[in-house]
C-alpha atoms as a PDB file:
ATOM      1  CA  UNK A   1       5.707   6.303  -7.472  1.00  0.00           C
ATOM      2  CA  UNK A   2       3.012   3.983  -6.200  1.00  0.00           C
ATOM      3  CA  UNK A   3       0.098   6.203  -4.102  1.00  0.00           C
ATOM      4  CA  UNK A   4       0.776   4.955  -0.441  1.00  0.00           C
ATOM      5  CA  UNK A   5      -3.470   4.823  -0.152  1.00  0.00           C
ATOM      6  CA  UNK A   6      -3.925   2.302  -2.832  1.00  0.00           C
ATOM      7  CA  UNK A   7      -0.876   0.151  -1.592  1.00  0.00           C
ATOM      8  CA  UNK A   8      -3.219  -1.558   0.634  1.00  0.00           C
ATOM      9  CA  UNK A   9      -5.851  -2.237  -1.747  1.00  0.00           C
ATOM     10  CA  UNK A  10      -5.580  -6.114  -2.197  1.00  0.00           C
ATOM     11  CA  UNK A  11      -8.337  -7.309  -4.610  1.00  0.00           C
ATOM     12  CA  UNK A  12     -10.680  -5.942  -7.961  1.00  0.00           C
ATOM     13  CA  UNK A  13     -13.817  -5.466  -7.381  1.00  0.00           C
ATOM     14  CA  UNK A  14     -16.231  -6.673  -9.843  1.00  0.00           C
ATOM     15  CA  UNK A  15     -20.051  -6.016 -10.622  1.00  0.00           C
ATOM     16  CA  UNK A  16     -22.123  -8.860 -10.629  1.00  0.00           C
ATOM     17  CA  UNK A  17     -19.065 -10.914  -9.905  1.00  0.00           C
ATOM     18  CA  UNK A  18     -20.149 -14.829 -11.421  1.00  0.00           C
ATOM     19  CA  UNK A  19     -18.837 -18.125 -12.768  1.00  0.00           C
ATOM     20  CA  UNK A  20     -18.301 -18.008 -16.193  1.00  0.00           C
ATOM     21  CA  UNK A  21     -18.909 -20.878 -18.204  1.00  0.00           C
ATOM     22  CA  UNK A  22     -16.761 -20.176 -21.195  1.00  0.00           C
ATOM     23  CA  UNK A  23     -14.405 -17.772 -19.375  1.00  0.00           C
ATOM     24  CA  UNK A  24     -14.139 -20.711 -16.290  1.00  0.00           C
ATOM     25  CA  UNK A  25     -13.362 -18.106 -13.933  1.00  0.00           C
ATOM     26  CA  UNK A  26     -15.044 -15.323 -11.916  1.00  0.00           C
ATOM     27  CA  UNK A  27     -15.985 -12.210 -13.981  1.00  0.00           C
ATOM     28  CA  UNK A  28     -18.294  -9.594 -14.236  1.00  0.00           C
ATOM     29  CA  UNK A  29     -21.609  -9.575 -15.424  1.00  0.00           C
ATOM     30  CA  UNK A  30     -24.110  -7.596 -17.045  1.00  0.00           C
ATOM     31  CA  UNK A  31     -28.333  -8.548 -15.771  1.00  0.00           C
ATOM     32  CA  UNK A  32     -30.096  -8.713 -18.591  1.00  0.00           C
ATOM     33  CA  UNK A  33     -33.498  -9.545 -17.561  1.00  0.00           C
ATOM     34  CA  UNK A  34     -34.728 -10.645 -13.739  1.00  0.00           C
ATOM     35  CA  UNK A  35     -37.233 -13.049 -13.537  1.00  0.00           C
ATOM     36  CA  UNK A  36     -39.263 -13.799  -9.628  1.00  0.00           C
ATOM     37  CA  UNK A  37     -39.772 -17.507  -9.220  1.00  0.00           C
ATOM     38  CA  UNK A  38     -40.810 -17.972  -5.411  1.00  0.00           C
ATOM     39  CA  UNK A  39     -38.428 -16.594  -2.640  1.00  0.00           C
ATOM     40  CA  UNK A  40     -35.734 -16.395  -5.549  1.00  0.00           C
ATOM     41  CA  UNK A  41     -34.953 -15.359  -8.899  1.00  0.00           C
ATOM     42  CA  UNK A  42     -33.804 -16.186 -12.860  1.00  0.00           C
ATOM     43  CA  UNK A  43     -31.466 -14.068 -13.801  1.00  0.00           C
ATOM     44  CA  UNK A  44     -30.369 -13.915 -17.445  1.00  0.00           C
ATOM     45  CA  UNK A  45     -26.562 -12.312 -17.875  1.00  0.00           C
ATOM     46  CA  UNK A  46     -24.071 -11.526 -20.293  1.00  0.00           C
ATOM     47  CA  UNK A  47     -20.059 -11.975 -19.203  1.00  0.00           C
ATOM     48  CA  UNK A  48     -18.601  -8.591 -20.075  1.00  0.00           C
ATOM     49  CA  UNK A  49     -15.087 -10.474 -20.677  1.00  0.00           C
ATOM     50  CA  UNK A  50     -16.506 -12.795 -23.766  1.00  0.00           C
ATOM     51  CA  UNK A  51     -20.197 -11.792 -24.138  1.00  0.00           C
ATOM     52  CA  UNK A  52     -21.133 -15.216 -23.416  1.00  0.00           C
ATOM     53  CA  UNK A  53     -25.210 -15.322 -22.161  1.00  0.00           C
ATOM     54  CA  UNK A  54     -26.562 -17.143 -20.012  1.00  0.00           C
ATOM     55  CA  UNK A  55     -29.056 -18.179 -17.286  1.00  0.00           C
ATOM     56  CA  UNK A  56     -28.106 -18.068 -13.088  1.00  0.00           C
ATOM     57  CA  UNK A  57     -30.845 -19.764 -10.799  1.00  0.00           C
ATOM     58  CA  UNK A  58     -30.650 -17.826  -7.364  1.00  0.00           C
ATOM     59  CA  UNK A  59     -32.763 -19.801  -4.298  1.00  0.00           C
ATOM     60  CA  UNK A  60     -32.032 -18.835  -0.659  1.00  0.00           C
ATOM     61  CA  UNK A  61     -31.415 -21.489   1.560  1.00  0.00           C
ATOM     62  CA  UNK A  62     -34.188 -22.497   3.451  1.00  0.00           C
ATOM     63  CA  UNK A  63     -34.510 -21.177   6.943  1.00  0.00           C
ATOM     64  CA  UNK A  64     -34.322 -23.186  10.369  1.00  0.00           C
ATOM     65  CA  UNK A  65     -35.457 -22.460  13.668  1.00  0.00           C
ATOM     66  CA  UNK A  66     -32.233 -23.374  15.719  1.00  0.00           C
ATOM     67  CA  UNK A  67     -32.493 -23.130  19.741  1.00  0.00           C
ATOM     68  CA  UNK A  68     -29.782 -21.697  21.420  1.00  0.00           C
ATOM     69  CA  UNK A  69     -29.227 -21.450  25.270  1.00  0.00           C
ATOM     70  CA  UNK A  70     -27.163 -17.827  25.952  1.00  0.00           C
ATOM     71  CA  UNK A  71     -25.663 -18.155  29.761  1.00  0.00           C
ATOM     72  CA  UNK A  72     -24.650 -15.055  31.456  1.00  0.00           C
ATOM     73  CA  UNK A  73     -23.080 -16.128  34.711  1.00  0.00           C
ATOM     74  CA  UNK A  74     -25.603 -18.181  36.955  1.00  0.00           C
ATOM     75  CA  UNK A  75     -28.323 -17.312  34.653  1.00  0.00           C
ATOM     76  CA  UNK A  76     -29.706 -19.240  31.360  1.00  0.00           C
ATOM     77  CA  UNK A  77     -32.417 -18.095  28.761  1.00  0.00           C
ATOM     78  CA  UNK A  78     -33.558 -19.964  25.801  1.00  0.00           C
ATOM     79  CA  UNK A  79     -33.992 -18.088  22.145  1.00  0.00           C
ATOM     80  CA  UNK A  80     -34.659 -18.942  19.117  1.00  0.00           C
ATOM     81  CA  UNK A  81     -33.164 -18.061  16.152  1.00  0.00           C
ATOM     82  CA  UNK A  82     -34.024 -18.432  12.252  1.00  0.00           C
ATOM     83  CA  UNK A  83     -30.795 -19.794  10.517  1.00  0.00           C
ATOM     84  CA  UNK A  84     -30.331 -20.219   6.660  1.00  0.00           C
ATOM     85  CA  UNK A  85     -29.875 -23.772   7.016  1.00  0.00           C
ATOM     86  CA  UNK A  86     -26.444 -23.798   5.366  1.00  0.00           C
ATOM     87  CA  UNK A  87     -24.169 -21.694   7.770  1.00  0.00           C
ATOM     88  CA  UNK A  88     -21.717 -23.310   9.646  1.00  0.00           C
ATOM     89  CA  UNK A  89     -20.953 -23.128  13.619  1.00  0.00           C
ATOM     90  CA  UNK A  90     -17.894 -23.359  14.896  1.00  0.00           C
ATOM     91  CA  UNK A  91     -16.687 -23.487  18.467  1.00  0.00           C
ATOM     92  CA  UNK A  92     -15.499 -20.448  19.759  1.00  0.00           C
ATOM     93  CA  UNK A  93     -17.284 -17.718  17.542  1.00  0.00           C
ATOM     94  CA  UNK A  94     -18.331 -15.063  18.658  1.00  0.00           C
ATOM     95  CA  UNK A  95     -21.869 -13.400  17.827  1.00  0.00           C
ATOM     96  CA  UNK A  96     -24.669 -10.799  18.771  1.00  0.00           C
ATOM     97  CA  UNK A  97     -27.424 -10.899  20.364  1.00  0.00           C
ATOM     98  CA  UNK A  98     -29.824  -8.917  22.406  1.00  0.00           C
ATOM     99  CA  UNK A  99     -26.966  -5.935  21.960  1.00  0.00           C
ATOM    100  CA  UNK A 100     -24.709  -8.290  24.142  1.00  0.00           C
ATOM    101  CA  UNK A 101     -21.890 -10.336  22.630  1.00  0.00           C
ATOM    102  CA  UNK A 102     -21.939 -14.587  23.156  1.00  0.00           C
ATOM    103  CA  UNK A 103     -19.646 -17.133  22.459  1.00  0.00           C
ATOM    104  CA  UNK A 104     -20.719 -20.969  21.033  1.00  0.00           C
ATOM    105  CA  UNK A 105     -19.403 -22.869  23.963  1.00  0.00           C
ATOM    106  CA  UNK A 106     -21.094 -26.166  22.629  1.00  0.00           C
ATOM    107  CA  UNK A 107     -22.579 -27.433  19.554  1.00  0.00           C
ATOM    108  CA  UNK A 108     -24.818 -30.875  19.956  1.00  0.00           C
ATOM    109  CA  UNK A 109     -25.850 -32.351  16.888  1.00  0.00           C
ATOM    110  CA  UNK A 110     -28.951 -34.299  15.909  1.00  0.00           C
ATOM    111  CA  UNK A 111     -27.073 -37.647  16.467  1.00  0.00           C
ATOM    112  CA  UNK A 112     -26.245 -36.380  19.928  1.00  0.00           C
ATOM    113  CA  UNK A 113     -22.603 -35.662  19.446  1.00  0.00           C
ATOM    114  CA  UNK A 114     -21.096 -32.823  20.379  1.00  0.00           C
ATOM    115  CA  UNK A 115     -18.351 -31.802  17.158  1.00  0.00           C
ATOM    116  CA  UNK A 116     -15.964 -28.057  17.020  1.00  0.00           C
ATOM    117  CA  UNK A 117     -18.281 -27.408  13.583  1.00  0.00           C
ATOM    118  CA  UNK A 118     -21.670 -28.322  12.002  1.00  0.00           C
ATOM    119  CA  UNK A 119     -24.273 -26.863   9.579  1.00  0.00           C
ATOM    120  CA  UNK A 120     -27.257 -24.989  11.092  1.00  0.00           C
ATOM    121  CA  UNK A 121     -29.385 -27.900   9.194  1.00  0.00           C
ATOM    122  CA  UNK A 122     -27.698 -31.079  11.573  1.00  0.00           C
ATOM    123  CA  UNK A 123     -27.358 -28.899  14.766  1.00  0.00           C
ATOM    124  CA  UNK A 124     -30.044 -29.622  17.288  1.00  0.00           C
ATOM    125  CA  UNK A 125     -28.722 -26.984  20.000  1.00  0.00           C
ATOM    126  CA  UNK A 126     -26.267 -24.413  20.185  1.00  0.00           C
ATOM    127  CA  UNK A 127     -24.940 -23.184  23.868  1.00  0.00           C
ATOM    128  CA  UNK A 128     -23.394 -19.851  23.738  1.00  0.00           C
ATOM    129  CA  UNK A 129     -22.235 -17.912  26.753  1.00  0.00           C
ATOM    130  CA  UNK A 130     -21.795 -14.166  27.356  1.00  0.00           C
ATOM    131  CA  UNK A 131     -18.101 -12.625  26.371  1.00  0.00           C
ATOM    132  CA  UNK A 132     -16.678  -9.658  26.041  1.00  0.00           C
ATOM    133  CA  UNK A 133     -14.538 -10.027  23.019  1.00  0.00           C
ATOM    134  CA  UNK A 134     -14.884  -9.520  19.737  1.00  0.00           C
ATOM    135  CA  UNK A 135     -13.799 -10.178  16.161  1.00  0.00           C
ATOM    136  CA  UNK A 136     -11.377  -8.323  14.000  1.00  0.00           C
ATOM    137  CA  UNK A 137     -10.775  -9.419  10.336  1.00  0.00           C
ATOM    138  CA  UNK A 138      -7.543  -8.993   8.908  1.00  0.00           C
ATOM    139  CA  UNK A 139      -5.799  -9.703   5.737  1.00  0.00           C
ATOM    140  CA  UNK A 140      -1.881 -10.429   5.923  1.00  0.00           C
ATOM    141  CA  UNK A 141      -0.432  -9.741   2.711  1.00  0.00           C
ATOM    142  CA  UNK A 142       3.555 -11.110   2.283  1.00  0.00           C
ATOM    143  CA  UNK A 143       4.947 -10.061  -1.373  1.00  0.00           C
ATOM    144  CA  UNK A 144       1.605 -10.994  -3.908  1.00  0.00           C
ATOM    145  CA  UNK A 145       0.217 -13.054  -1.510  1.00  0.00           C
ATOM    146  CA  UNK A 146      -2.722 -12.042   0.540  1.00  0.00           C
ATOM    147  CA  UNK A 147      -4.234 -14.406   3.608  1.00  0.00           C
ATOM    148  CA  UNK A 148      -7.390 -13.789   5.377  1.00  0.00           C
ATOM    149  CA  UNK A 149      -7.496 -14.535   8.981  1.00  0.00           C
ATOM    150  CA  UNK A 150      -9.731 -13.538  12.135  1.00  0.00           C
ATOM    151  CA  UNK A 151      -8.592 -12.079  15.877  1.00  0.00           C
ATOM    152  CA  UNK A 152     -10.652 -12.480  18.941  1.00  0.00           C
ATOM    153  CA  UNK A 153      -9.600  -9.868  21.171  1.00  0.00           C
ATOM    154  CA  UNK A 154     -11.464  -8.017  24.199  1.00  0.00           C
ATOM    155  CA  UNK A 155     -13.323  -5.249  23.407  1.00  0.00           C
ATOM    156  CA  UNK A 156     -11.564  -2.749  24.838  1.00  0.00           C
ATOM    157  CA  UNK A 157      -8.607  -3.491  22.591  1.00  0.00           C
ATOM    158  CA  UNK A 158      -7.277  -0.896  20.091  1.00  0.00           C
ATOM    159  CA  UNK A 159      -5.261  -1.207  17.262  1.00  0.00           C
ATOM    160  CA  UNK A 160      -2.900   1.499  15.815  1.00  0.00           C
ATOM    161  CA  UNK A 161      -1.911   2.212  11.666  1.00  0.00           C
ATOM    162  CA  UNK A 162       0.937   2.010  10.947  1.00  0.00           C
ATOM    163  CA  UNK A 163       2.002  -0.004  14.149  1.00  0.00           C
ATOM    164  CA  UNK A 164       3.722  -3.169  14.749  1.00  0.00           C
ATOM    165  CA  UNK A 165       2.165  -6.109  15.989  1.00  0.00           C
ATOM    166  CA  UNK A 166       2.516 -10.057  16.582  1.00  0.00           C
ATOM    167  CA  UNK A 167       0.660 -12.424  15.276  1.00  0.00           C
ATOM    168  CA  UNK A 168       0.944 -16.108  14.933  1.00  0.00           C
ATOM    169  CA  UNK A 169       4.777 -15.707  16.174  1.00  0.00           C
ATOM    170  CA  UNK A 170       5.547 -13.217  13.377  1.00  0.00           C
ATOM    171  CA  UNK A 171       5.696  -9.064  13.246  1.00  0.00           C
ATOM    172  CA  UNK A 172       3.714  -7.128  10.760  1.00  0.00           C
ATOM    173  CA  UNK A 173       2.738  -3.732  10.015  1.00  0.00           C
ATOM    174  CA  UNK A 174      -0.669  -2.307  10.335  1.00  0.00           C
ATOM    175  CA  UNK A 175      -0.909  -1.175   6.882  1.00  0.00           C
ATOM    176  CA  UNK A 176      -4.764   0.629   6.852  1.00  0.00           C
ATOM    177  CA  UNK A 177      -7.486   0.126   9.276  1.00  0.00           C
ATOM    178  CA  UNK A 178     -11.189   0.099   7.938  1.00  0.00           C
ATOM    179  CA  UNK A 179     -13.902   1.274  10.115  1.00  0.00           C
ATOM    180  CA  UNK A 180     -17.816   1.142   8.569  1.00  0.00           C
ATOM    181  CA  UNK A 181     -17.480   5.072   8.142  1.00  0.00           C
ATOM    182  CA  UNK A 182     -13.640   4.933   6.229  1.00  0.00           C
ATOM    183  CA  UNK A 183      -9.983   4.236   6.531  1.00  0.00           C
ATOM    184  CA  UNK A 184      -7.145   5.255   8.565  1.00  0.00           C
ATOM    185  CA  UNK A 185      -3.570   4.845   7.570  1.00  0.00           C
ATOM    186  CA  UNK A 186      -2.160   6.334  11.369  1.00  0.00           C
ATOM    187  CA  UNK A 187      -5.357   6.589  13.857  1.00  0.00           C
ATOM    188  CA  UNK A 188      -6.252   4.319  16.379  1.00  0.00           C
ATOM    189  CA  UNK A 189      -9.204   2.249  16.478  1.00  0.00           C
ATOM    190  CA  UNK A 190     -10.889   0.441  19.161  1.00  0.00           C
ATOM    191  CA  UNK A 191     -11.962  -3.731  18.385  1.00  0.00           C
ATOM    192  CA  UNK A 192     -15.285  -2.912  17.885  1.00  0.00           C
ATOM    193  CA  UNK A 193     -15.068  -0.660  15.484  1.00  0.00           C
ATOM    194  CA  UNK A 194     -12.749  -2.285  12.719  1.00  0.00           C
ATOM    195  CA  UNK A 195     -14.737  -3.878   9.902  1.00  0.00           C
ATOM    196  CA  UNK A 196     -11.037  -5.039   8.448  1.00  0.00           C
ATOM    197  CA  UNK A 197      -7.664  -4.755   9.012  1.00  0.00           C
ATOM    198  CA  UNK A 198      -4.797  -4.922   5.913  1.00  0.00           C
ATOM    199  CA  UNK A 199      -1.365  -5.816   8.022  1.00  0.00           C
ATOM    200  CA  UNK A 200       1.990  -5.786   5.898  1.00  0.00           C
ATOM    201  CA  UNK A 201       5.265  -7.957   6.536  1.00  0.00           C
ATOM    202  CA  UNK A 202       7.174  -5.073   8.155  1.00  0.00           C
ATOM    203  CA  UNK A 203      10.336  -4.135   6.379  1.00  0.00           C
ATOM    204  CA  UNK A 204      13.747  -6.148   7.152  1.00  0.00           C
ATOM    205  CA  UNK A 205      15.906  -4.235  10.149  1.00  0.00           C
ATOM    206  CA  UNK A 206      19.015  -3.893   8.101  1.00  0.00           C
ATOM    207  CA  UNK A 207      16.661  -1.313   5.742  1.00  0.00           C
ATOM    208  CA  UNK A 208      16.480   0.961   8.816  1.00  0.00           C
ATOM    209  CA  UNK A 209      18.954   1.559  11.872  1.00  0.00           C
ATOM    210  CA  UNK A 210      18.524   5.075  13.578  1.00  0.00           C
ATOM    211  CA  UNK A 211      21.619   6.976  14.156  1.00  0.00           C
ATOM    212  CA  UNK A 212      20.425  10.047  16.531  1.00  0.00           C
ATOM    213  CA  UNK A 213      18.744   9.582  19.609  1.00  0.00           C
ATOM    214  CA  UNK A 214      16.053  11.924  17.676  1.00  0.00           C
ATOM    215  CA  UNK A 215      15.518   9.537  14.964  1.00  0.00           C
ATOM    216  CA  UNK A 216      15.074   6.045  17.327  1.00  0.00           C
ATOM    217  CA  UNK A 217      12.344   8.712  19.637  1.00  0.00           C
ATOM    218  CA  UNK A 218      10.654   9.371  16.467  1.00  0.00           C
ATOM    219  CA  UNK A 219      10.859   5.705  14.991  1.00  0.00           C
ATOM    220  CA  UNK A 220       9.557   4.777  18.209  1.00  0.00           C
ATOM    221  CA  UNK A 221       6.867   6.574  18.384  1.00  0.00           C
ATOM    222  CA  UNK A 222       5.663   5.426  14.563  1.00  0.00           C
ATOM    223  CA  UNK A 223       6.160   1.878  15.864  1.00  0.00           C
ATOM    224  CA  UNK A 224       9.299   0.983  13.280  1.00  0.00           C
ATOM    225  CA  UNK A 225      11.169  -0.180  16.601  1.00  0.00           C
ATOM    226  CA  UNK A 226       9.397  -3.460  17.404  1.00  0.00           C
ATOM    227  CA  UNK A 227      12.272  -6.036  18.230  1.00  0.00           C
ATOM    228  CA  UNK A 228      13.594  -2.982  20.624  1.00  0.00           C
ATOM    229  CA  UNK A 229      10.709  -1.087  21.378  1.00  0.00           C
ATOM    230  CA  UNK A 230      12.996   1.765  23.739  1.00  0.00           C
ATOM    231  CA  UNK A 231      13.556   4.952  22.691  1.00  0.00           C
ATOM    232  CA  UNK A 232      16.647   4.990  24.777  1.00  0.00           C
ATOM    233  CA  UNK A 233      19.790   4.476  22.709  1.00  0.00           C
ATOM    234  CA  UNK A 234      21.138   0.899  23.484  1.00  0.00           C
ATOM    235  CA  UNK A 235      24.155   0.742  25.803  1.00  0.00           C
ATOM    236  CA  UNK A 236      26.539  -1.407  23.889  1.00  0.00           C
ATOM    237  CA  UNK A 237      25.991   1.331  21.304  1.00  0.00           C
ATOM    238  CA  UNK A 238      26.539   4.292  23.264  1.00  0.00           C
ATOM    239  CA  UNK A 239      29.933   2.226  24.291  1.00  0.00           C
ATOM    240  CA  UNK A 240      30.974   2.080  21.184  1.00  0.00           C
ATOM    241  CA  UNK A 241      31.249   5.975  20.512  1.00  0.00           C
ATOM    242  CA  UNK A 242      32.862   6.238  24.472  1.00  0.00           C
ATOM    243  CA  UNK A 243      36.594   6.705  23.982  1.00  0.00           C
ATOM    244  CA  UNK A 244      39.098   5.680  26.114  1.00  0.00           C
ATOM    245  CA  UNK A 245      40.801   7.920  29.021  1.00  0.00           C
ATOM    246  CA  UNK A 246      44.477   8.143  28.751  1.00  0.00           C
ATOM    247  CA  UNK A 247      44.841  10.780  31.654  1.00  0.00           C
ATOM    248  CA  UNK A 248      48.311   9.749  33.696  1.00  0.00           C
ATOM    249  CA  UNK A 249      47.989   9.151  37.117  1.00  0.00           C
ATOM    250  CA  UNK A 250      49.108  10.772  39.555  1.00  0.00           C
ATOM    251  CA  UNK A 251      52.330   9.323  41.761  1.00  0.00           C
ATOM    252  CA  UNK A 252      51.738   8.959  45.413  1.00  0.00           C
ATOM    253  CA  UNK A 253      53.804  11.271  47.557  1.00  0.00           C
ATOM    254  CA  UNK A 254      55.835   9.714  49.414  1.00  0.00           C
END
């Protein structure tokens, strides 16, 4: 039987994880000598799938100095901030800064328009105002398939293992939550705190019907119940078990 805390797990992880040449596909590598050259580095490596050697140049992005004007209600501050020139922008991210959380409300361009995304290197301003929500990874796995997506929720959100929950106009499970000190596979877990969380296509209803008021309570309570999320027994259900009165009645005097 499968170990329900490695049902979650949705990837290998590899060491030195690289493009192959021979192989033509991701793999792990071993470094077999480093070499400095300026801000980055040679590295010679060996593919431990075919042994195949070989050289990978490593040079960090060069840095930019990108303005950004954070709002917080009637007040405005410019800061600047050193960007590898090759992220990306996109409206409605959410980032920190100065312990407080902002949100890129508008991204202008070098050419003066205003786009939803750019590169830090053709951005000539970013304005970002304050928010209080924050972003939750998750990966949605259906069957073999596994999609990564983001939430932006309010902070004070929380999130339950093992739970039910709608997204995108579908249910899933909360399979695991990750926090940056372990997992949970039942706790709850405020926004903020969730470095990932694995969601599961919840299992079909006919699977599992409760048959004692006991059993929908506890099903309930461990979130299995959430196209009917009452504990209460239905009442076309309990009026199916009701029988029938066939008491005479009583003649009038007369």
């Amino acid at each position: 039987m499968e170990d329900a805390d490695d049902a979650y797990v949705e990837e290998e992880i590899l060491d030195n994880a690289t493009h192959c040449p021979v192989c033509d596909i991701m793999e792990a590598h071993d470094i077999l000598k480093e070499k400095s050259v300026g801000e980055g580095a040679d590295f010679l490596v060996q593919c431990q799938t075919c042994q195949h050697v070989h050289t990978i140049e490593f040079r960090p992005p060069p840095a930019k100095h990108l303005p950004f004007i954070l709002t917080e209600g009637p007040h405005s501050e410019r800061v600047v901030l050193v960007i590898d020139a090759d992220e990306e922008f996109v409206l409605g991210d959410v980032f920190e800064e100065n312990d407080k959380l902002w949100t890129i409300h508008q991204i202008e361009t070098i050419d003066g328009k205003t786009p939803s995304h750019a590169i830090a290197s053709k951005i000539e301003r970013i304005t970002a105002l304050r928010t209080d929500m924050v972003r939750v990874k998750i990966t949605m796995t259906r069957g073999e398939d596994s999609v990564p997506d983001v939430l932006i929720v309010p902070q004070e959100t929380t999130y339950t293992a093992s739970h039910l929950m709608d997204h995108n106009g579908e249910t899933w499970r909360i399979r695991a939550i990750h926090t940056g000190t372990g997992r949970t596979l039942r706790g709850t877990v405020q926004a903020p705190d969730i470095k990932r969380m694995y969601l599961h296509e919840p299992p079909r209803p006919e699977y599992f019907a409760p048959r004692t008021p006991r059993e929908r309570r506890q099903a309930w309570k461990e979130g299995k119940l959430g196209h009917n999320p009452n504990p209460i027994r239905p009442k076309e259900e309990i009026k199916k078990g009701v029988k029938p009165s066939f008491k005479k009645r009583k003649k009038p005097r007369r």
